[in-house]
C-alpha atoms as a PDB file:
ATOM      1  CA  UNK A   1      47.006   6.780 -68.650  1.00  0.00           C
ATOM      2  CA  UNK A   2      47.003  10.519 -68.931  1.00  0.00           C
ATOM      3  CA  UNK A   3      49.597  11.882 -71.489  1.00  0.00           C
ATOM      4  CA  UNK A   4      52.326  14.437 -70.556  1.00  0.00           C
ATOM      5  CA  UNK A   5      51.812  17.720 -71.668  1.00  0.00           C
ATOM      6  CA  UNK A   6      54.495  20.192 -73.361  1.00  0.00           C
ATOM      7  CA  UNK A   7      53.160  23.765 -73.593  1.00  0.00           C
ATOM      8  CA  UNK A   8      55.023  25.991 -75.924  1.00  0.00           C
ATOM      9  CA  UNK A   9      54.416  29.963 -75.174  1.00  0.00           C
ATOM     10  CA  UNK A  10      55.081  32.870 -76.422  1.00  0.00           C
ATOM     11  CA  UNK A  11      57.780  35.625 -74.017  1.00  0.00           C
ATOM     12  CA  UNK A  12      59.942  38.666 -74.619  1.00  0.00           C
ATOM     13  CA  UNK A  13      62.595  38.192 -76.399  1.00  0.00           C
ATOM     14  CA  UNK A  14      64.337  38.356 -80.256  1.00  0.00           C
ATOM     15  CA  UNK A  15      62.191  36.686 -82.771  1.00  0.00           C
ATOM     16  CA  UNK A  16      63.396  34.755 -85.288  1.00  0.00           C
ATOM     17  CA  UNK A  17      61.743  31.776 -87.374  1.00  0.00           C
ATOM     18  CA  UNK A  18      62.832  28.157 -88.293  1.00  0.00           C
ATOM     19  CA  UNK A  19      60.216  25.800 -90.841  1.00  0.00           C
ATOM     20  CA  UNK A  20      61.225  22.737 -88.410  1.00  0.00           C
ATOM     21  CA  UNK A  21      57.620  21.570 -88.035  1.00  0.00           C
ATOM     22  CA  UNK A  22      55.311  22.122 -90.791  1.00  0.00           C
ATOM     23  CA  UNK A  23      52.022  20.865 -90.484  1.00  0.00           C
ATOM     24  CA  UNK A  24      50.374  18.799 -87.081  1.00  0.00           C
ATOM     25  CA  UNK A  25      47.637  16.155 -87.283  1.00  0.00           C
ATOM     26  CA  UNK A  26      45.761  15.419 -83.739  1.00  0.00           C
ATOM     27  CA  UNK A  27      42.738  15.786 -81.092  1.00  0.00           C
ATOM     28  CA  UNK A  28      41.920  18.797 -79.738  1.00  0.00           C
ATOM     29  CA  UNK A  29      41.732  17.582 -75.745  1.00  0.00           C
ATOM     30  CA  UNK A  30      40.943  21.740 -74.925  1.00  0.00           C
ATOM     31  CA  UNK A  31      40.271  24.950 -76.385  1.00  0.00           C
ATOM     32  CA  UNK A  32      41.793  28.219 -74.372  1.00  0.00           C
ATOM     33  CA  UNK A  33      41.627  31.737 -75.080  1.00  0.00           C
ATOM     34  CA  UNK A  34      43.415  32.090 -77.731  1.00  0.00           C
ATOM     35  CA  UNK A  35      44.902  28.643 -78.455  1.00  0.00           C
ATOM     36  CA  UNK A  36      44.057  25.078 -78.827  1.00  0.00           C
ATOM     37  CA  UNK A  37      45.961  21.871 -77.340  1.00  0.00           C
ATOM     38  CA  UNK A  38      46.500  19.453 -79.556  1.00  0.00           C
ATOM     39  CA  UNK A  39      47.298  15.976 -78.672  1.00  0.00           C
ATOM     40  CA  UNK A  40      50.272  14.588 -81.212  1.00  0.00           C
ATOM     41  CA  UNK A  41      51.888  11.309 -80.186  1.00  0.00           C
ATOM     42  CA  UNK A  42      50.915  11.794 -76.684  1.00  0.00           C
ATOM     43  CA  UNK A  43      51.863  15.220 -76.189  1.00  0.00           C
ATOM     44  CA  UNK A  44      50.578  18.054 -75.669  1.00  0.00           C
ATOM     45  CA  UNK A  45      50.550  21.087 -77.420  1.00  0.00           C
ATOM     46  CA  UNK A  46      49.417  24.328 -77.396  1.00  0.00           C
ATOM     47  CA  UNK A  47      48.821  26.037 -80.540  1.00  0.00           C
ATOM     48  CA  UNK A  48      47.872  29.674 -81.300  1.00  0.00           C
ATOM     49  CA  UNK A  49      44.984  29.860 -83.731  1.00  0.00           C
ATOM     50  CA  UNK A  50      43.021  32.656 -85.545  1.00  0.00           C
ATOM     51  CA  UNK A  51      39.840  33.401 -83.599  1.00  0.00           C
ATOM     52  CA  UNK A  52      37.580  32.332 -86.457  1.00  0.00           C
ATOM     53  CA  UNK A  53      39.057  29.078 -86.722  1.00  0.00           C
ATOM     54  CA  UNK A  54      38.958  28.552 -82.776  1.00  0.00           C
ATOM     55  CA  UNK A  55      35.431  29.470 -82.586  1.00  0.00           C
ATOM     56  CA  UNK A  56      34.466  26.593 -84.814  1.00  0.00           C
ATOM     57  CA  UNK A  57      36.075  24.045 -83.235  1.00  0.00           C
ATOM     58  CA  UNK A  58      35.364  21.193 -80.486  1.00  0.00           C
ATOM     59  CA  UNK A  59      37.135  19.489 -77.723  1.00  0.00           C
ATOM     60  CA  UNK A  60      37.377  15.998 -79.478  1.00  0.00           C
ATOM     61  CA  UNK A  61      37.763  16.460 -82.936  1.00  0.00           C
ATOM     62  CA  UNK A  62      40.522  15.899 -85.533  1.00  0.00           C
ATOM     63  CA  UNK A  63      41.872  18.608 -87.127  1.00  0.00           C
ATOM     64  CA  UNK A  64      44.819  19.538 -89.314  1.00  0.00           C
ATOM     65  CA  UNK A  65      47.376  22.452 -89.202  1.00  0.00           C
ATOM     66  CA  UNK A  66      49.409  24.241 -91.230  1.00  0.00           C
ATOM     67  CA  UNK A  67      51.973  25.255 -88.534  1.00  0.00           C
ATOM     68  CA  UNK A  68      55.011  28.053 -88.327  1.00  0.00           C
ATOM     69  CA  UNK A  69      56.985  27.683 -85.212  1.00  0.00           C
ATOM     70  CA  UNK A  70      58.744  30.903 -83.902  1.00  0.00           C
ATOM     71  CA  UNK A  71      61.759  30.737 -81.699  1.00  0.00           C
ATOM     72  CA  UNK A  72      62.661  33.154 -79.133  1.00  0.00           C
ATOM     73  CA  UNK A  73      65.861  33.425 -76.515  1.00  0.00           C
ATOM     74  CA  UNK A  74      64.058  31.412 -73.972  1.00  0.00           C
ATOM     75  CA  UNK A  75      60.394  29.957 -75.630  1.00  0.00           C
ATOM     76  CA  UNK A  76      58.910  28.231 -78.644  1.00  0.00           C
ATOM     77  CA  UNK A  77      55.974  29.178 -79.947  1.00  0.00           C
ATOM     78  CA  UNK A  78      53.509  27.247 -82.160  1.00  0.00           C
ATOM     79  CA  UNK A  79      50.932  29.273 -84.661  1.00  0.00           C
ATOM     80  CA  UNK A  80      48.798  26.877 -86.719  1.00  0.00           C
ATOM     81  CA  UNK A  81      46.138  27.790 -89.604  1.00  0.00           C
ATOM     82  CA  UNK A  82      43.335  25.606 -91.779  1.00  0.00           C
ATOM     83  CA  UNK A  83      45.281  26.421 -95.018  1.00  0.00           C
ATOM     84  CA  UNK A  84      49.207  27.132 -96.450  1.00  0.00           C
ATOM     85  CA  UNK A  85      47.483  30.301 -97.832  1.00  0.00           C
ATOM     86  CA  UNK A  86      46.714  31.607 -94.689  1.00  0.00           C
ATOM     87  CA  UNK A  87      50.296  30.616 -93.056  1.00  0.00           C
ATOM     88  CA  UNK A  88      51.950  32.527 -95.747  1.00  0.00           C
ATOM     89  CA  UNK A  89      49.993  35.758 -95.184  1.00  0.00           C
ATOM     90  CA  UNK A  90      51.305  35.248 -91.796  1.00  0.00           C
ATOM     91  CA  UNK A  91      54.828  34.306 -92.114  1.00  0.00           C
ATOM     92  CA  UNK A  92      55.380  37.893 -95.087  1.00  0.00           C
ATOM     93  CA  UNK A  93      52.874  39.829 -92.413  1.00  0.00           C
ATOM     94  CA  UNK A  94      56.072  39.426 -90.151  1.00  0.00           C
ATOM     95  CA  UNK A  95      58.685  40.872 -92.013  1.00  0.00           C
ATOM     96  CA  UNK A  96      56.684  44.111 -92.011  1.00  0.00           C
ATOM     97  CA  UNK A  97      58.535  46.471 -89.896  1.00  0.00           C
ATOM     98  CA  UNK A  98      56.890  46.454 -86.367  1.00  0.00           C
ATOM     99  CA  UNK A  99      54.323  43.616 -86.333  1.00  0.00           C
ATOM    100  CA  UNK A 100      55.086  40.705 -84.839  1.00  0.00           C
ATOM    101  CA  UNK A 101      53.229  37.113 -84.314  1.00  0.00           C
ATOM    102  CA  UNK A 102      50.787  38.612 -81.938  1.00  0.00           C
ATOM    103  CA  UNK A 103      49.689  41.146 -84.740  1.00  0.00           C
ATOM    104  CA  UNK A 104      50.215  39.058 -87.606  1.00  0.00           C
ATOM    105  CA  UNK A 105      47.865  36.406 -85.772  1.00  0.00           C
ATOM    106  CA  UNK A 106      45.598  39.680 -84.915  1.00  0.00           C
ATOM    107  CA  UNK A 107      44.915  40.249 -88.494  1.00  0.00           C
ATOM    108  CA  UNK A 108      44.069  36.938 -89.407  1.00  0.00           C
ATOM    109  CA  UNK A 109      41.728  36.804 -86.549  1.00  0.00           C
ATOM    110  CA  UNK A 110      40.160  39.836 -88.146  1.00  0.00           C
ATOM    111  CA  UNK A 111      40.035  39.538 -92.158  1.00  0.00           C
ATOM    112  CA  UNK A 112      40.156  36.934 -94.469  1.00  0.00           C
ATOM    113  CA  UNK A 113      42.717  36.712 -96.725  1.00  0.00           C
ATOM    114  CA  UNK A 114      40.337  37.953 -99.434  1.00  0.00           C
ATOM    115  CA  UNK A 115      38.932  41.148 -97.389  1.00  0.00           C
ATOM    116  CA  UNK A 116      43.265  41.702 -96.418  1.00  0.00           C
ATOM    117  CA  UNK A 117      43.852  41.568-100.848  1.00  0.00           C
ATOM    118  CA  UNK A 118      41.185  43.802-101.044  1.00  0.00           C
ATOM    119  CA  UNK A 119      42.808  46.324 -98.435  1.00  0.00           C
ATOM    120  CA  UNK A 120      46.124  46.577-100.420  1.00  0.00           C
ATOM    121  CA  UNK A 121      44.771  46.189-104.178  1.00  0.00           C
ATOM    122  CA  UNK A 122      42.474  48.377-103.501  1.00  0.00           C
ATOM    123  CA  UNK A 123      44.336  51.034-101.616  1.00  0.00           C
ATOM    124  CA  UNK A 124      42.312  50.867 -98.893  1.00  0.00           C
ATOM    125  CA  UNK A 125      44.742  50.687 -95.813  1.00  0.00           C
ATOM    126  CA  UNK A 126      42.562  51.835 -93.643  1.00  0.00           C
ATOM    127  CA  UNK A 127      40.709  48.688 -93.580  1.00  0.00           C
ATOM    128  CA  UNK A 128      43.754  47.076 -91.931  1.00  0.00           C
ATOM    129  CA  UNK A 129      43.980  49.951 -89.268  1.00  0.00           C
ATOM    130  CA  UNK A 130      40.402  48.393 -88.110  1.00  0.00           C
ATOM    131  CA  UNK A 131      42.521  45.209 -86.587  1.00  0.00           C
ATOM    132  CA  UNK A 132      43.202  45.027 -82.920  1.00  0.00           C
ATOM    133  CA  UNK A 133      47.135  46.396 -82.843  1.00  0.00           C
ATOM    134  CA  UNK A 134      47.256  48.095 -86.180  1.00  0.00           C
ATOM    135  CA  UNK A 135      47.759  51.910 -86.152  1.00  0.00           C
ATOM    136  CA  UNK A 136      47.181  53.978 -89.502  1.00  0.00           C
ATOM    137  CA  UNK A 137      51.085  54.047 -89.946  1.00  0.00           C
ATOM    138  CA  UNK A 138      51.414  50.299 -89.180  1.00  0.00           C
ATOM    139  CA  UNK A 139      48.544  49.637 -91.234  1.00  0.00           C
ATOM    140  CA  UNK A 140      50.180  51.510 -94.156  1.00  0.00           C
ATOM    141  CA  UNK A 141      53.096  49.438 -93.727  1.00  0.00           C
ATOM    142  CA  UNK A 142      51.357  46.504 -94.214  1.00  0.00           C
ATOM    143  CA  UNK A 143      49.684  47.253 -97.217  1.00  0.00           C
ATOM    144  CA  UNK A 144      53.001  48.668 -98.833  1.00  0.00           C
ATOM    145  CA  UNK A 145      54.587  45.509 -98.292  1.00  0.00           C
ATOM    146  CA  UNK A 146      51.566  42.988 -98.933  1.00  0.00           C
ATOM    147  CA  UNK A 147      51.286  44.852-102.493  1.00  0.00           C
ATOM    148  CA  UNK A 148      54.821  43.446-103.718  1.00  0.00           C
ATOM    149  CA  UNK A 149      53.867  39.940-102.173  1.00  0.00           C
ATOM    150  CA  UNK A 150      50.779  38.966-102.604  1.00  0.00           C
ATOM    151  CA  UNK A 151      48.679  38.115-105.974  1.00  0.00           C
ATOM    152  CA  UNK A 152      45.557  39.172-106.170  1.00  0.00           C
ATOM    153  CA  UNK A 153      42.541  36.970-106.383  1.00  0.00           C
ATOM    154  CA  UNK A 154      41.248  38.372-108.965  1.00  0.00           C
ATOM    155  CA  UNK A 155      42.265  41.105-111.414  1.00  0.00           C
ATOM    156  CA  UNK A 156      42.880  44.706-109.554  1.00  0.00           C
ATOM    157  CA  UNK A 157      40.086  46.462-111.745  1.00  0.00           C
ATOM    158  CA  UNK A 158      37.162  44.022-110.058  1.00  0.00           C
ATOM    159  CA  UNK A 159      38.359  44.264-106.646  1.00  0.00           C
ATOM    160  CA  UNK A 160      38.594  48.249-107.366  1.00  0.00           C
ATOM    161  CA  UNK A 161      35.019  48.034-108.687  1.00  0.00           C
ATOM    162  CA  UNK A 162      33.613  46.150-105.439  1.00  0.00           C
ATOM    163  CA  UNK A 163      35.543  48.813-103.605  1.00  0.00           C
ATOM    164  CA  UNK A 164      34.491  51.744-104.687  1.00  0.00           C
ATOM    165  CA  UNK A 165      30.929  50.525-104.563  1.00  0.00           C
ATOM    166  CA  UNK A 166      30.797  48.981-101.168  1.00  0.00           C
ATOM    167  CA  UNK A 167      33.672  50.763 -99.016  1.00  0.00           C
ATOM    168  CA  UNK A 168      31.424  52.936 -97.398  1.00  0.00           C
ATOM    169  CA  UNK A 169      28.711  49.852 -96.539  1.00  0.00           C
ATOM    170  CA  UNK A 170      32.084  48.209 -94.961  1.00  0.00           C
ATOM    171  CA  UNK A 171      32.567  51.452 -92.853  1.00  0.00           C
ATOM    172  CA  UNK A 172      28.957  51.439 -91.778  1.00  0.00           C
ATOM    173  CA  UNK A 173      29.101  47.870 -90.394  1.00  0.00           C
ATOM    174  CA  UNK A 174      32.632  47.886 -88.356  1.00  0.00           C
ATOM    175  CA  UNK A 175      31.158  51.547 -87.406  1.00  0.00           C
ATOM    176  CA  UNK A 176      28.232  49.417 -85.629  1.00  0.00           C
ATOM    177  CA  UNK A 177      30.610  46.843 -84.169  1.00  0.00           C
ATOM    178  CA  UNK A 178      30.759  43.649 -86.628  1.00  0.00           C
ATOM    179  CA  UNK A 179      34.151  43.018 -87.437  1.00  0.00           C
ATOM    180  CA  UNK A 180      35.472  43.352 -90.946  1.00  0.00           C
ATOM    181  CA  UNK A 181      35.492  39.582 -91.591  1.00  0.00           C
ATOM    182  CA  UNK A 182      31.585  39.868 -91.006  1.00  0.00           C
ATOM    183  CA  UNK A 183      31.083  42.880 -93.000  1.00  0.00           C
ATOM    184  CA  UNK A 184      32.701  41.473 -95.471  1.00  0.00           C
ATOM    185  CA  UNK A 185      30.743  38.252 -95.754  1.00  0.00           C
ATOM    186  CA  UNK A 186      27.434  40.472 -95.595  1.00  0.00           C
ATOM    187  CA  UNK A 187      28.186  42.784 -98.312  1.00  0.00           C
ATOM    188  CA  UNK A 188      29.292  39.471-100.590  1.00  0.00           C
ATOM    189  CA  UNK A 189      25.642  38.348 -99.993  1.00  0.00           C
ATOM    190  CA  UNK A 190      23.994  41.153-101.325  1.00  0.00           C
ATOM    191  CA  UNK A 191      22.688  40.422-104.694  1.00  0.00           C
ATOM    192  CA  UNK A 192      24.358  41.279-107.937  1.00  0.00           C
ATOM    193  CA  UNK A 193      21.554  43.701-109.544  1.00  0.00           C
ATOM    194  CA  UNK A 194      21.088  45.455-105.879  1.00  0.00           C
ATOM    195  CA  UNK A 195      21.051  49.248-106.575  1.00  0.00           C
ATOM    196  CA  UNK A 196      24.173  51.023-105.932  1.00  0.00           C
ATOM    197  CA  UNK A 197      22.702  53.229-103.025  1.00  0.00           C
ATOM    198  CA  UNK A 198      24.686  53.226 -99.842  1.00  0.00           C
ATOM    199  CA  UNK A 199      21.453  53.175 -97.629  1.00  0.00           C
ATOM    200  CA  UNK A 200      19.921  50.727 -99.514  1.00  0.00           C
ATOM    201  CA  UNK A 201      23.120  48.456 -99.456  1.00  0.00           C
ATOM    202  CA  UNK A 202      23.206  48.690 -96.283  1.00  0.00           C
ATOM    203  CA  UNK A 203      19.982  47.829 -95.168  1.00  0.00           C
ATOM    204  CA  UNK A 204      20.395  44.803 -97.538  1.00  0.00           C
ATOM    205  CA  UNK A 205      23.782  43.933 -95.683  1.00  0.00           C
ATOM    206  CA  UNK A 206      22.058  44.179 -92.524  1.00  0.00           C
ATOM    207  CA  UNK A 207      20.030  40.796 -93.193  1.00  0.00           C
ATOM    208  CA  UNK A 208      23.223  38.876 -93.378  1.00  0.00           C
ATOM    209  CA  UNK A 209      22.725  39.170 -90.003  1.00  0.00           C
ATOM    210  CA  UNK A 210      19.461  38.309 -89.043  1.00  0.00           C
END
């Protein structure tokens, strides 16, 4: 017996949020662009998902979400995430003036919630202009409200440190097309006592990759 299928989409319209269904448990029967569809109770669903989190998964598995569900005039929509960290950088990323879910989902398909505390602690907003949707002004935005709402992960002063000696590594790799998630990962696997030259850095970084 095949179950029936509800889709819930994104349209135009006013946006506006209500925490009715908080987390969903179920199969993944397929995996579309930019969503999955999850079977709960028979139904269903199609949830938009971060791109990193989509890549890794498989029609047939098991997974649970950490969901916000966004009403508009005439649609539902359903985001999901692995973790309530994540859906909280999403649900503050929309009360930023001018980003909506599409953005908000754009930056968490881009940076991890580490490399996105390390864009506002570390004044560097122009890592967050790097995401698909996110102008320099936008971008700025962000980062301006982020800073009141987040906590850093660790204290300001080492995230400044890794900053200052690695922003221009980060540039180098989203300058030759890896995104900043995987420049990010690559410069945390070069080695504590590496020397502090750029070049060198780099060429380290660059065997994250191979």
């Amino acid at each position: 017996m095949h179950s029936q299928h509800l889709y819930l989409h994104a349209s135009a319209g006013v946006t506006y949020n209500i925490n009715m269904i908080a987390t969903l448990r179920g199969e993944i029967s397929q995996i579309e662009e930019n969503a999955l569809i999850l079977e709960v109770g028979g139904v269903g669903l199609r949830v938009f998902v971060p791109a990193p989190l989509r890549g890794r998964m498989k029609a047939g598995e098991v997974i649970l979400l950490y969901t916000h569900l966004v009403v508009r005039e005439d649609a539902l929509t359903l985001y999901g995430f692995e973790s309530q960290a994540d859906r909280e950088l999403f649900t503050i990323l929309l009360g930023v003036d001018g980003v909506g879910p599409k953005v908000a989902l754009s930056v968490l398909s881009t940076m991890t919630l580490d490399a996105v505390q390390r864009a506002v602690f570390a004044d560097e907003s122009e890592l967050l202009s790097r995401v698909p949707g996110v102008g320099k002004k936008t971008a700025q935005k962000i980062a301006l409200h982020l800073k009141d709402k987040l906590k850093p992960a660790d204290s300001l002063a080492k995230v400044a440190a890794m900053s200052d000696k690695d922003s221009e590594v980060l540039a180098a790799l989203t300058s030759l097309g890896y995104s900043v998630v995987e420049a990010q990962a690559a410069i945390q696997s070069i080695p504590k006592d590496a020397p502090d030259d750029t070049e060198e850095r780099l060429r380290i970084a660059l065997q994250y990759f191979q």
